[in-house]
C-alpha atoms as a PDB file:
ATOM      1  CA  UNK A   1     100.849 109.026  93.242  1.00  0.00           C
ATOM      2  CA  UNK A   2     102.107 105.898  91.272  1.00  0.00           C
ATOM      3  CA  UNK A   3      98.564 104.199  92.379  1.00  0.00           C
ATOM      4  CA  UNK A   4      96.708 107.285  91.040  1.00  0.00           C
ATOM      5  CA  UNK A   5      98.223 107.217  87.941  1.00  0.00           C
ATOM      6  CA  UNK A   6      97.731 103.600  87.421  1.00  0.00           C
ATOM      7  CA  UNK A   7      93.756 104.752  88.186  1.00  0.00           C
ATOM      8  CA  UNK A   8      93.860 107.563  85.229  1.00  0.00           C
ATOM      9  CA  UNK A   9      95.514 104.531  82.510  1.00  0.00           C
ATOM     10  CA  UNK A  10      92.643 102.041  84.128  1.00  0.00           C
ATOM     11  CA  UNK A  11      89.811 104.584  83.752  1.00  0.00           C
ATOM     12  CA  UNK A  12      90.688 105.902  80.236  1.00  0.00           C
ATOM     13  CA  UNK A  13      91.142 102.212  78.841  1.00  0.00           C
ATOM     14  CA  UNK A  14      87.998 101.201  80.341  1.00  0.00           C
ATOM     15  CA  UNK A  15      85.837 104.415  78.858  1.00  0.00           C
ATOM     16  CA  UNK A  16      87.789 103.326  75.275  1.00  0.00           C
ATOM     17  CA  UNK A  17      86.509 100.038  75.447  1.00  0.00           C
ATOM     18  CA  UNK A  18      82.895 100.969  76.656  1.00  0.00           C
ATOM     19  CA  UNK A  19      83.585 103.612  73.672  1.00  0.00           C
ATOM     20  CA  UNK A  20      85.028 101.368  71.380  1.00  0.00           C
ATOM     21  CA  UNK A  21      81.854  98.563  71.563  1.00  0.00           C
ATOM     22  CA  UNK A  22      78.969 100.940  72.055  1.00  0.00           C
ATOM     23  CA  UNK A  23      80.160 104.173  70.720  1.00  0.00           C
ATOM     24  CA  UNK A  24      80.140 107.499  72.781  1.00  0.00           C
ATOM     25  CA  UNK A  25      76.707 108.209  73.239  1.00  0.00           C
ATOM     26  CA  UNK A  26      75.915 111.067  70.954  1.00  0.00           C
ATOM     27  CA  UNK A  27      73.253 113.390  72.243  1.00  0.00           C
ATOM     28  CA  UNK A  28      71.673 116.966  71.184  1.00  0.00           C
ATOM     29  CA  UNK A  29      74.118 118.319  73.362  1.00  0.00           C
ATOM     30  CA  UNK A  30      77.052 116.047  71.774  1.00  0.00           C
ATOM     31  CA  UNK A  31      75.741 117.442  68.055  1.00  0.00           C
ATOM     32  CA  UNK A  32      76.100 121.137  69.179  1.00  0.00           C
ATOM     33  CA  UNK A  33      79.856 120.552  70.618  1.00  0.00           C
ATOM     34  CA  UNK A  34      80.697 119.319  67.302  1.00  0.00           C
ATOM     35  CA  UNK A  35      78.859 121.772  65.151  1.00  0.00           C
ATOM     36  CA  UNK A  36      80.211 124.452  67.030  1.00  0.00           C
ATOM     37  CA  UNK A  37      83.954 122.636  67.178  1.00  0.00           C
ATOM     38  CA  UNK A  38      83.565 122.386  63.196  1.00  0.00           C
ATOM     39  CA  UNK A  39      82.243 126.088  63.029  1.00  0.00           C
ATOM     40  CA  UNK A  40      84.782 127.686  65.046  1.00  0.00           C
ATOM     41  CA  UNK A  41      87.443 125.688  62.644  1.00  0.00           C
ATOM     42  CA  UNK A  42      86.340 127.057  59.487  1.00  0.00           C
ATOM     43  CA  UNK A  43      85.516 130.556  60.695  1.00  0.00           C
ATOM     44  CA  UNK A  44      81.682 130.885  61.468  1.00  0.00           C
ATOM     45  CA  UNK A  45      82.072 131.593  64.762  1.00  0.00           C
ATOM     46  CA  UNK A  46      80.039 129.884  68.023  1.00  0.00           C
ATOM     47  CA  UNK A  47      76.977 128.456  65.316  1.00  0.00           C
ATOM     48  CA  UNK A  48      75.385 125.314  66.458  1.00  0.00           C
ATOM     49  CA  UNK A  49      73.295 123.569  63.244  1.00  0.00           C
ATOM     50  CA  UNK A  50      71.020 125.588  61.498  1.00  0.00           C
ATOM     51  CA  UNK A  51      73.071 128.831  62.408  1.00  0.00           C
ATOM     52  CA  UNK A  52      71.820 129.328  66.159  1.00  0.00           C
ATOM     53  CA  UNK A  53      74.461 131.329  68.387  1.00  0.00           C
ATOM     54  CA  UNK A  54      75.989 128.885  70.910  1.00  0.00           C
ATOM     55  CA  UNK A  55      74.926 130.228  74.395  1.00  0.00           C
ATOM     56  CA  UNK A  56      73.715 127.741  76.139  1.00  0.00           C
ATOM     57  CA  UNK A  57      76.919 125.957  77.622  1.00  0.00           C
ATOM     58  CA  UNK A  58      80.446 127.359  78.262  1.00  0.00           C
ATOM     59  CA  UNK A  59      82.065 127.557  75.252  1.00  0.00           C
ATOM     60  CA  UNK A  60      85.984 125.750  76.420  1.00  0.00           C
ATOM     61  CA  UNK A  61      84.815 122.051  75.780  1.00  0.00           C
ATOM     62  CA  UNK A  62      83.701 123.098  71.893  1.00  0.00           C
ATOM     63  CA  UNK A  63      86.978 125.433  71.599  1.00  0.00           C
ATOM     64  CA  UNK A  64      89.255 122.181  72.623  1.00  0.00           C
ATOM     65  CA  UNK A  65      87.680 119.684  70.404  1.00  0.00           C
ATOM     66  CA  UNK A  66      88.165 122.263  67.395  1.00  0.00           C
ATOM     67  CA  UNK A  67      91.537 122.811  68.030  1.00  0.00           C
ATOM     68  CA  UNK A  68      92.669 119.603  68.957  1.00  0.00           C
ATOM     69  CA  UNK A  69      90.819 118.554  65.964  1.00  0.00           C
ATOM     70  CA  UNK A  70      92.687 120.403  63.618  1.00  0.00           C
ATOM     71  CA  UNK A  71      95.654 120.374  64.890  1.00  0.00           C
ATOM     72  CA  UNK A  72      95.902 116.764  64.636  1.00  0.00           C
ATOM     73  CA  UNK A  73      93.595 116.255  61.248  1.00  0.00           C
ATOM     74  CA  UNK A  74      91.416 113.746  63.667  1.00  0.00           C
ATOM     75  CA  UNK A  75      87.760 113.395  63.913  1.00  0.00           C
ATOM     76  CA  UNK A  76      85.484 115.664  66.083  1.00  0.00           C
ATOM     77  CA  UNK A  77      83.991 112.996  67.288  1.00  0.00           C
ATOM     78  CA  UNK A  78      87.490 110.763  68.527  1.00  0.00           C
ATOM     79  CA  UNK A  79      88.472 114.006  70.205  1.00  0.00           C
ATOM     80  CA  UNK A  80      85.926 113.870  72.324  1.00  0.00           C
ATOM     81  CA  UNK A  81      85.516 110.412  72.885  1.00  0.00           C
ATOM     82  CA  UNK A  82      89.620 111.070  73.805  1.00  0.00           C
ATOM     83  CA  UNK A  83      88.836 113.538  75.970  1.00  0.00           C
ATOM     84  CA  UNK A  84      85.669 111.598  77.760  1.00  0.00           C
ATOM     85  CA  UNK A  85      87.970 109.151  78.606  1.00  0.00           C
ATOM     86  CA  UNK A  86      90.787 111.116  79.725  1.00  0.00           C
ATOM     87  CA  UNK A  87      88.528 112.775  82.131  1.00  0.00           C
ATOM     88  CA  UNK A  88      86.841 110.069  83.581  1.00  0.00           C
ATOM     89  CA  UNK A  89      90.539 108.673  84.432  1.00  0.00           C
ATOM     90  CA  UNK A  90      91.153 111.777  86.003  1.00  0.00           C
ATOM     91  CA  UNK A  91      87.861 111.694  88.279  1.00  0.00           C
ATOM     92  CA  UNK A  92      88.615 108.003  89.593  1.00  0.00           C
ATOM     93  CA  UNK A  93      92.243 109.391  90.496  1.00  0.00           C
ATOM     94  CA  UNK A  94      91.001 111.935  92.276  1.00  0.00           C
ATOM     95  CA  UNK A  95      88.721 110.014  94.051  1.00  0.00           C
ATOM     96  CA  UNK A  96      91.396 107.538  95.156  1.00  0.00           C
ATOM     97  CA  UNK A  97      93.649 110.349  96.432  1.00  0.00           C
ATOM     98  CA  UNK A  98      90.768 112.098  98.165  1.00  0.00           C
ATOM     99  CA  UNK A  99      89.801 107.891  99.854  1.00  0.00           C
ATOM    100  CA  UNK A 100      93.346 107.489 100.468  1.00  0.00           C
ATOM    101  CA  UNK A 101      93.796 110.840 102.330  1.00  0.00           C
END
């Protein structure tokens, strides 16, 4: 457990680094998270840009950024990169548990 967790703190520093020099990577899907993160925030509902209903994905990953978001007064955009890296620290502790058993 104590190596696992020292795997999630390695993986999430090296993502914000990567991050941090290159920036997160922003896609078409990365633009609808947001738009719909900012929508949901301010009451529109699940609207991607130019007022399209957000279907195509589940809708949990847009909902968190919001929230977080606001909650916090931070930038759509650190949230996720937060949240990128988070995960990905998550993924290579779970791989070492599933290696090491």
């Amino acid at each position: 457990i104590i190596i696992a967790t020292i795997y999630v703190i390695l993986g999430f520093f090296i993502v914000w680094r990567i991050t941090d020099q290159y920036g997160i990577g922003v896609s078409g899907d990365s633009i609808s998270y947001i738009s719909v993160a900012d929508n949901l925030i301010t009451g529109n509902g699940f609207l991607q840009i130019q007022d399209r209903i957000f279907t195509s994905w589940p809708p949990l990953y847009p909902i968190i950024i919001g929230v977080i978001g606001a909650t916090f007064n931070l930038d759509y955009l650190l949230v996720a990169r937060i949240i990128s890296a988070g995960c990905f620290g998550l993924i290579v502790a779970s791989g070492s548990l599933f290696v090491a058993y």
